[in-house]
C-alpha atoms as a PDB file:
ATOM      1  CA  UNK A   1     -29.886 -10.323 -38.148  1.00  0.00           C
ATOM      2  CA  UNK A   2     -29.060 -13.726 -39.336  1.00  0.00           C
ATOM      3  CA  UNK A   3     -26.318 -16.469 -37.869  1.00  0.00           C
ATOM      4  CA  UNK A   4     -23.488 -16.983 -40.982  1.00  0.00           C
ATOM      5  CA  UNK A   5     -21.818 -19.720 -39.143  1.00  0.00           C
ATOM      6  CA  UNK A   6     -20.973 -21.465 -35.989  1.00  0.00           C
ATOM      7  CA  UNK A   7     -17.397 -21.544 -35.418  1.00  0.00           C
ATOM      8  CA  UNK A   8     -15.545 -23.331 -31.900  1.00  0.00           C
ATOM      9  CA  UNK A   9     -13.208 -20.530 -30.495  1.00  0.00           C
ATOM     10  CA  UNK A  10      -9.831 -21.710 -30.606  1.00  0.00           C
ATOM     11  CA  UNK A  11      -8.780 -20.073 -27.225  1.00  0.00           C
ATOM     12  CA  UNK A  12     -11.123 -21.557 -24.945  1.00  0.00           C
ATOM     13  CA  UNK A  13     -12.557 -24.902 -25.631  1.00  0.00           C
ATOM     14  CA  UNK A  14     -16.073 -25.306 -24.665  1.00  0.00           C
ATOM     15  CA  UNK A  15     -16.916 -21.909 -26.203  1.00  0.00           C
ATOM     16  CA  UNK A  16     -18.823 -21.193 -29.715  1.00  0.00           C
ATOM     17  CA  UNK A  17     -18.196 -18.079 -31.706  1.00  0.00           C
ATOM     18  CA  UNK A  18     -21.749 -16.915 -33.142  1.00  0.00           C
ATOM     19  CA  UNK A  19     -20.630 -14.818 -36.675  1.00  0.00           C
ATOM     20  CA  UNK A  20     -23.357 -12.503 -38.726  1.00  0.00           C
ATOM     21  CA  UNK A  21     -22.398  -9.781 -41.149  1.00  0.00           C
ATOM     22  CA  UNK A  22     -19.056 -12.172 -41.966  1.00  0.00           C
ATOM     23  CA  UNK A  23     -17.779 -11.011 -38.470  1.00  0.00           C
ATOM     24  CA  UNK A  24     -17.627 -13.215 -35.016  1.00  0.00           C
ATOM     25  CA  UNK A  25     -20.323 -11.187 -32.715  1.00  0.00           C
ATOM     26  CA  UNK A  26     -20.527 -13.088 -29.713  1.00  0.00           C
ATOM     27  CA  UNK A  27     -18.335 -16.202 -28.054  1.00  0.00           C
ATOM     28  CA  UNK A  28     -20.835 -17.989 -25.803  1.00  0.00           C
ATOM     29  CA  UNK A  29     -20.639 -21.200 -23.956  1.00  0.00           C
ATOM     30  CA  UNK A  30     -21.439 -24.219 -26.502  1.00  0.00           C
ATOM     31  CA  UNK A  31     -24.256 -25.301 -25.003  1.00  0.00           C
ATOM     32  CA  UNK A  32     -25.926 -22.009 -24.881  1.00  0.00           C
ATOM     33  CA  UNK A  33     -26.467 -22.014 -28.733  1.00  0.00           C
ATOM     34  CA  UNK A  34     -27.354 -25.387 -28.487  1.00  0.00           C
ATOM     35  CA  UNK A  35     -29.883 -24.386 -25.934  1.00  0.00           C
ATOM     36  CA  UNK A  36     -30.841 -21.392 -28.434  1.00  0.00           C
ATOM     37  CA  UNK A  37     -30.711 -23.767 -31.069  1.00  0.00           C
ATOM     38  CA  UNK A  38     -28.820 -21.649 -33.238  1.00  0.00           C
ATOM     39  CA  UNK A  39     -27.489 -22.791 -36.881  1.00  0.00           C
ATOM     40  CA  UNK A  40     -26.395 -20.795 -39.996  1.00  0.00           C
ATOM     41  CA  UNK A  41     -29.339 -19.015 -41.301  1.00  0.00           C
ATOM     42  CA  UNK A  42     -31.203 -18.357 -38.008  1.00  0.00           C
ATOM     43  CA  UNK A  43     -32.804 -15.299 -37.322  1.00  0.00           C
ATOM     44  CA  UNK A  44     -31.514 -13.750 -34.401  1.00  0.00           C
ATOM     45  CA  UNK A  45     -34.827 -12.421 -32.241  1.00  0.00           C
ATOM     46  CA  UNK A  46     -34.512 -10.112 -29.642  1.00  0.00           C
ATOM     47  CA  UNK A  47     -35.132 -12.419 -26.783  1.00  0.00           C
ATOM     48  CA  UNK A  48     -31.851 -14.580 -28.685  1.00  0.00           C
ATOM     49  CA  UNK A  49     -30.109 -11.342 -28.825  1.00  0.00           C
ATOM     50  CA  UNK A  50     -30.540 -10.374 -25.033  1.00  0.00           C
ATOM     51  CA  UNK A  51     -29.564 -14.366 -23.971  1.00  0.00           C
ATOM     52  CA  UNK A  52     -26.619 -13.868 -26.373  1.00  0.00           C
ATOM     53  CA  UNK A  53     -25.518 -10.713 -24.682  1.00  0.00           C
ATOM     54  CA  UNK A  54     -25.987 -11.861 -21.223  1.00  0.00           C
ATOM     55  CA  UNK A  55     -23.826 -15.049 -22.650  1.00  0.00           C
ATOM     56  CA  UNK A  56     -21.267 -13.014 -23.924  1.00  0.00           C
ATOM     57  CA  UNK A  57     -20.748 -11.043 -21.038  1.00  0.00           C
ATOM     58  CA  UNK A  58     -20.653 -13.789 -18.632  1.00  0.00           C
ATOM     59  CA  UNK A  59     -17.886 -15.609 -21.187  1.00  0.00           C
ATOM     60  CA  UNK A  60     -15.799 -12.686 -21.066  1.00  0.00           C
ATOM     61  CA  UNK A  61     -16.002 -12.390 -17.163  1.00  0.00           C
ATOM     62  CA  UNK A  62     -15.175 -16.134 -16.897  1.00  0.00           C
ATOM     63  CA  UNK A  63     -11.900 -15.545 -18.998  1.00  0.00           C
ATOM     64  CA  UNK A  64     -11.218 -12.703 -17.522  1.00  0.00           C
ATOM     65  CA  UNK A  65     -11.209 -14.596 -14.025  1.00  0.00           C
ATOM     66  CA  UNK A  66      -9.180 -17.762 -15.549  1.00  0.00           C
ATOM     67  CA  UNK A  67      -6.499 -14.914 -16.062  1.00  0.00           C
ATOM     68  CA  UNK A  68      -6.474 -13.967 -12.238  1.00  0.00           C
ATOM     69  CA  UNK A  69      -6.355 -17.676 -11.514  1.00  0.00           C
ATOM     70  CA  UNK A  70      -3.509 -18.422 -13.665  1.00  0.00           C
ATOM     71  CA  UNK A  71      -1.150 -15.830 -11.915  1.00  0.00           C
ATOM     72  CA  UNK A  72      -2.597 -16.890  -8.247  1.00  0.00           C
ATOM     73  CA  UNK A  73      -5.286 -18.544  -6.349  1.00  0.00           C
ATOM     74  CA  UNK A  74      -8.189 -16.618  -5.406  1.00  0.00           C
ATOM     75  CA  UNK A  75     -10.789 -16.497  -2.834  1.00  0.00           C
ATOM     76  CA  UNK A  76     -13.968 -15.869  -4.683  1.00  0.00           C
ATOM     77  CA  UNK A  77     -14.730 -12.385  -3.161  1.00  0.00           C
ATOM     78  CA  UNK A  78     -11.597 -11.101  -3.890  1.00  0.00           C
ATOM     79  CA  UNK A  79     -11.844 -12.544  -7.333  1.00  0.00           C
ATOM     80  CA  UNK A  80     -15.253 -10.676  -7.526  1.00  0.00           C
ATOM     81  CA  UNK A  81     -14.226  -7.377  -6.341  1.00  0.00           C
ATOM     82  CA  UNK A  82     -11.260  -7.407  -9.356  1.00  0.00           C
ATOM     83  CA  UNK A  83     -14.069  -8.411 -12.223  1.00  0.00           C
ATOM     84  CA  UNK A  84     -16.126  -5.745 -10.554  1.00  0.00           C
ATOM     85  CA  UNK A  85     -13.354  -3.424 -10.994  1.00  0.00           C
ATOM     86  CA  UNK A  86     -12.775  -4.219 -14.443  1.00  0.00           C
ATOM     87  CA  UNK A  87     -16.719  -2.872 -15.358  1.00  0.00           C
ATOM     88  CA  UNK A  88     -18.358  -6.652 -15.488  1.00  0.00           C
ATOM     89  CA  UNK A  89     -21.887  -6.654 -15.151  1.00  0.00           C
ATOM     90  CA  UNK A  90     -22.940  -8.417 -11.469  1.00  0.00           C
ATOM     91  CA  UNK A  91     -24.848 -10.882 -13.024  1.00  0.00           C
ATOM     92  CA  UNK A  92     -22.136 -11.797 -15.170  1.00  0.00           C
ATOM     93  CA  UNK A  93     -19.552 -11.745 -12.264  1.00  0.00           C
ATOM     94  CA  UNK A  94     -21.720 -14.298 -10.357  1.00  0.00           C
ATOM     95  CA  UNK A  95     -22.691 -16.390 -13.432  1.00  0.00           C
ATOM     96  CA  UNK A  96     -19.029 -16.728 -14.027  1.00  0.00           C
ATOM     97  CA  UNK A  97     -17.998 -17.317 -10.358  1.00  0.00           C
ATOM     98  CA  UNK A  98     -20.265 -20.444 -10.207  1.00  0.00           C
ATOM     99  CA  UNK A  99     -18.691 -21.668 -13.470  1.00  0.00           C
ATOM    100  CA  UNK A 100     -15.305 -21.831 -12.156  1.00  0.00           C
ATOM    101  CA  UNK A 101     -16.263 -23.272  -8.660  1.00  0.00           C
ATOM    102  CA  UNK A 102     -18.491 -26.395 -10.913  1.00  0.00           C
ATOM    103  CA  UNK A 103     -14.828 -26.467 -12.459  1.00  0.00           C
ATOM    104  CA  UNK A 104     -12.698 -27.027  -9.116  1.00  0.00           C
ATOM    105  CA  UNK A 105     -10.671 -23.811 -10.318  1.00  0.00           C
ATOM    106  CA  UNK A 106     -12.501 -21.400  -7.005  1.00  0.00           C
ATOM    107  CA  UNK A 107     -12.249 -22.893  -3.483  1.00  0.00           C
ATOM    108  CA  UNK A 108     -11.850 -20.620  -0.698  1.00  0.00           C
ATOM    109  CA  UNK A 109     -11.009 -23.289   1.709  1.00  0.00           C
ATOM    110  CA  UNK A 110      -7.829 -24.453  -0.081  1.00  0.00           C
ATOM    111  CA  UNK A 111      -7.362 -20.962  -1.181  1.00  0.00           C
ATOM    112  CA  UNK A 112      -6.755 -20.204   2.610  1.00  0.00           C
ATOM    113  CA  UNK A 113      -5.085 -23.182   3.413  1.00  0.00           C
ATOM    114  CA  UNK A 114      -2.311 -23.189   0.158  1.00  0.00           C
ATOM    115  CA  UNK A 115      -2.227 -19.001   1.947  1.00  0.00           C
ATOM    116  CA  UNK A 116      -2.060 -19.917   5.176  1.00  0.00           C
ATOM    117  CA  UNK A 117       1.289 -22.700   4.486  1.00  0.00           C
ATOM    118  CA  UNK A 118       2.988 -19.941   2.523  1.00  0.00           C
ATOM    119  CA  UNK A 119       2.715 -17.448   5.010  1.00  0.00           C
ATOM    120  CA  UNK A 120       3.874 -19.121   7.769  1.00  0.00           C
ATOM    121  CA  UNK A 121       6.917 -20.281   5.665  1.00  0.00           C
ATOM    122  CA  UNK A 122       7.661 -16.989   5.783  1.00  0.00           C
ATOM    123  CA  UNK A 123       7.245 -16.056   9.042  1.00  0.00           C
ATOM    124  CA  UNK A 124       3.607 -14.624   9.397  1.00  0.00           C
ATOM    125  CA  UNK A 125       1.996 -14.566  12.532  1.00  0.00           C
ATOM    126  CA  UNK A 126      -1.300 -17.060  12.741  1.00  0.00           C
ATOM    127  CA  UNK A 127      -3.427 -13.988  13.586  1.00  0.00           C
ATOM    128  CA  UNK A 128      -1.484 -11.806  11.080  1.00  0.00           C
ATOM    129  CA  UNK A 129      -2.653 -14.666   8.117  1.00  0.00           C
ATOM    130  CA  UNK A 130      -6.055 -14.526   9.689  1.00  0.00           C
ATOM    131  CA  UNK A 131      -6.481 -10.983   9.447  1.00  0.00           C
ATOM    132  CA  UNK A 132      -4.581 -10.798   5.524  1.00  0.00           C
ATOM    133  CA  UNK A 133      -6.778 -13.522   4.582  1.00  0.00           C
ATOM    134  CA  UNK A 134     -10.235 -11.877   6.092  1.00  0.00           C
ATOM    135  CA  UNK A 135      -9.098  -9.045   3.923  1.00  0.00           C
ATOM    136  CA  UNK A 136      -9.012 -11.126   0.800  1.00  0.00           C
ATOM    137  CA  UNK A 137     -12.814 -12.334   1.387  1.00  0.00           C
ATOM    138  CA  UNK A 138     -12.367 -14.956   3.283  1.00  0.00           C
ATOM    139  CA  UNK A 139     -15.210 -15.855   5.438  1.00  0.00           C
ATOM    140  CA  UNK A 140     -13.749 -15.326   9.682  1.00  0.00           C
ATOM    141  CA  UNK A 141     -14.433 -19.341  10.264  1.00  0.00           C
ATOM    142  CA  UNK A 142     -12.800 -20.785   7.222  1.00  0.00           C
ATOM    143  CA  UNK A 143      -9.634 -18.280   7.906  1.00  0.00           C
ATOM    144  CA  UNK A 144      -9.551 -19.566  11.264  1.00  0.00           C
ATOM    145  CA  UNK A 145     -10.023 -23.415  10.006  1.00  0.00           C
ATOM    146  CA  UNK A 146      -7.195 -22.839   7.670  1.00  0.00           C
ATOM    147  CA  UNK A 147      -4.671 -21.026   9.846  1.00  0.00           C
ATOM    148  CA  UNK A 148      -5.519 -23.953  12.890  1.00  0.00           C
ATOM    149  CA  UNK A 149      -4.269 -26.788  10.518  1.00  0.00           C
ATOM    150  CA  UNK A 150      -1.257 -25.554   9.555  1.00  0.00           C
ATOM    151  CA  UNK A 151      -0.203 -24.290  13.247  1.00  0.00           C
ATOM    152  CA  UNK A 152      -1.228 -28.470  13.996  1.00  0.00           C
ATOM    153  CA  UNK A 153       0.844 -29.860  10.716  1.00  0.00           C
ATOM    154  CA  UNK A 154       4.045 -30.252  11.822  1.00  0.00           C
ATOM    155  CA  UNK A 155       5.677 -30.204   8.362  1.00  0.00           C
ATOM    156  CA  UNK A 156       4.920 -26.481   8.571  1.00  0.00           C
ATOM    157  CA  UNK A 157       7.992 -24.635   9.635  1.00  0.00           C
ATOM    158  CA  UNK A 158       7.041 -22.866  13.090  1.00  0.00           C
ATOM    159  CA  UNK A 159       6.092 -19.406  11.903  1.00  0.00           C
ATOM    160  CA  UNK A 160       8.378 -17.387  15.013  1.00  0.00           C
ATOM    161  CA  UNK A 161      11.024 -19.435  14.461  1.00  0.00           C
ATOM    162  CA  UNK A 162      11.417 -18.322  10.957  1.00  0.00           C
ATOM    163  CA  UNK A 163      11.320 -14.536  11.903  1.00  0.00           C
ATOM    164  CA  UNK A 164      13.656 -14.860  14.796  1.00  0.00           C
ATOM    165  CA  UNK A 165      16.100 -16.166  12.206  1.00  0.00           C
ATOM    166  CA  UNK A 166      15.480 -13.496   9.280  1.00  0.00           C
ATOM    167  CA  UNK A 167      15.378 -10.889  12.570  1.00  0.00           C
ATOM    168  CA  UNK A 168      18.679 -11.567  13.636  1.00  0.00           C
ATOM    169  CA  UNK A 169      20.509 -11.251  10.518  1.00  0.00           C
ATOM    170  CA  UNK A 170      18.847  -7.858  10.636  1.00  0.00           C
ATOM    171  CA  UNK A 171      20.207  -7.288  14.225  1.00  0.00           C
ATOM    172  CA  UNK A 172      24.014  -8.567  12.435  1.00  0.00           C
ATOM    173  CA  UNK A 173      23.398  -6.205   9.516  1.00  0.00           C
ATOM    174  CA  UNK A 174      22.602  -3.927  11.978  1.00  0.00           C
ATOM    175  CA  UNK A 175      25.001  -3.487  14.836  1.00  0.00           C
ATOM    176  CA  UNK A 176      26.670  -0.242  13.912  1.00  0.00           C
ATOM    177  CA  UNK A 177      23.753   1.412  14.625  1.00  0.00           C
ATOM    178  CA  UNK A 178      22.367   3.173  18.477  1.00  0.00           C
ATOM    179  CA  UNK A 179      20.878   0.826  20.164  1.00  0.00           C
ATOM    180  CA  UNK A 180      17.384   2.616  20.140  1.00  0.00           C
ATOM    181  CA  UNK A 181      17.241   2.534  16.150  1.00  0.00           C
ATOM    182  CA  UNK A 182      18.205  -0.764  15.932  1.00  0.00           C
ATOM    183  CA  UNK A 183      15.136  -1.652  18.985  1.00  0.00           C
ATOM    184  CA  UNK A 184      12.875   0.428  17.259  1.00  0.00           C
ATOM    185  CA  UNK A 185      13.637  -1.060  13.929  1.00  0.00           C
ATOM    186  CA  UNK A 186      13.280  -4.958  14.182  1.00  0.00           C
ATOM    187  CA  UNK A 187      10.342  -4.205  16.666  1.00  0.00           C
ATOM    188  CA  UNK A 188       8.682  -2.630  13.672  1.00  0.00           C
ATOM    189  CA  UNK A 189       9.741  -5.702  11.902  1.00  0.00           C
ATOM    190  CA  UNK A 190       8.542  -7.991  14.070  1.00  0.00           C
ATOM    191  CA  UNK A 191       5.183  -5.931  14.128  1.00  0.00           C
ATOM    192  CA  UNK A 192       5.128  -6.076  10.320  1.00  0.00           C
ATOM    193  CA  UNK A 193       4.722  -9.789  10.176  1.00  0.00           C
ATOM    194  CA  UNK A 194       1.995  -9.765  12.893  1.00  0.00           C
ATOM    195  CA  UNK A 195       4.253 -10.626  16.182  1.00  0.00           C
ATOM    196  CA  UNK A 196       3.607  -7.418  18.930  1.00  0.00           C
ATOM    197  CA  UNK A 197       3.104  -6.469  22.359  1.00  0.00           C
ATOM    198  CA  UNK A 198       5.402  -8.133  25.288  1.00  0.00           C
ATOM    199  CA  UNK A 199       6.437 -11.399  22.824  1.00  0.00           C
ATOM    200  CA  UNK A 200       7.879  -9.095  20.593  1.00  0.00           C
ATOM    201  CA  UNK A 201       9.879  -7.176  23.193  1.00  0.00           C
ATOM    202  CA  UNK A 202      11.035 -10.110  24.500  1.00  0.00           C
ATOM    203  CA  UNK A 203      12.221 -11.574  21.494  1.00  0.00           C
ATOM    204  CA  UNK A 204      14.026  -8.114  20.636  1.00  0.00           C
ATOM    205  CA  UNK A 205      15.658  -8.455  23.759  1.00  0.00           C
ATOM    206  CA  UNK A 206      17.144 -11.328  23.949  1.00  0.00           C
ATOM    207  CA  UNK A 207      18.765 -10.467  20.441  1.00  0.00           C
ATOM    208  CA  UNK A 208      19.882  -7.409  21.404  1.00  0.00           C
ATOM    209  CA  UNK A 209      20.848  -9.343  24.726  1.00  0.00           C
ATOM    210  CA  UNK A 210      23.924  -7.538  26.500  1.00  0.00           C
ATOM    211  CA  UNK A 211      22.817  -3.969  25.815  1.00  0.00           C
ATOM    212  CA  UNK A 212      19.960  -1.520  27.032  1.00  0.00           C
ATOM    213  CA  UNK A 213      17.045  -1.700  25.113  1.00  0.00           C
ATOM    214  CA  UNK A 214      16.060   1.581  26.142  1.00  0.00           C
ATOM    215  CA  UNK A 215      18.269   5.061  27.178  1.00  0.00           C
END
């Protein structure tokens, strides 16, 4: 097998398609057929052909993780377990991983805190973002670090008093209902964004204030 031409892939600067047989075969980092010292009319060996493949496969993992950026941040073991999904080799996954955190696109730490601000803004409980971001791969400490600094940054709106407010235009929305349904319902809402146990109650009560919470 023998290298036609060198061509620089429109779609991702940075990368080099390698064509034989008139046909692009691989897209590869640049400076992995620099490294391989490839050129037209190079014969591709077989320990070219296995660097090219690993190459290859670690390009196409990289884009395919620029595409999961581009909708949302990541944290990188979430990010893993979707290329994983998708049938990229380990090897690969990890090559391409590395690449994006050398790039400042991967950082679990801002990841967690830009999740952490959002959440709250909605009304999330600090231990329900812990927990949510744990299950996204966060590491325990740096879920905790995040979810600390925006309970201390008072630009943050407080997380409670966000659900109290969406809670009682549920209670409004709500009032034609028993009593019981309407408890049992915005105590499951309350649960939903991570706020239980005797807070919850007592927030349910006081909005339902002037009736009996239970029969």
């Amino acid at each position: 097998m023998i290298v036609d031409r060198l061509q620089p892939d429109p779609r991702r600067p940075g990368s080099t398609r390698v064509v034989t047989g008139g046909q692009p075969a691989w897209t590869v980092p640049a400076d992995v057929a620099r490294a391989l010292h490839l050129a037209p009319g190079v014969t591709i060996t077989a320990a070219i052909l296995e660097r090219l493949d690993q190459a290859a496969d670690e390009e196409a993992a990289l884009r395919a993780g620029l595409r999961h950026l581009e909708r949302r941040g990541h944290a990188r073991r979430e990010l893993a377990r979707k290329l994983a999904r998708k049938g990229h080799p380990e090897v690969a996954i990890e090559a391409a991983l590395d690449r994006l955190l050398a790039l400042g696109l991967l950082d679990d730490a801002a990841f967690a805190r830009q999740y952490a601000r959002a959440r709250a803004g909605r009304g999330r409980s600090p231990t329900r973002i812990r927990r949510d971001l744990q299950a996204l791969g966060v590491e325990r400490t740096v879920a905790a670090e995040a979810v600390a600094e925006v309970v201390a940054d008072e630009t943050v709106p407080d997380p409670i008093e966000r659900t109290l407010a969406q809670a009682e235009r549920r209670a409004a929305a709500m009032a034609s209902l028993p009593v019981q349904t309407r408890q049992r319902r915005l105590l499951a809402f309350f649960a939903r964004r991570g706020w239980g146990g005797s807070e919850a109650m007592d927030h349910v009560a006081r909005l339902l204030e002037g009736e009996h919470t239970s029969r």
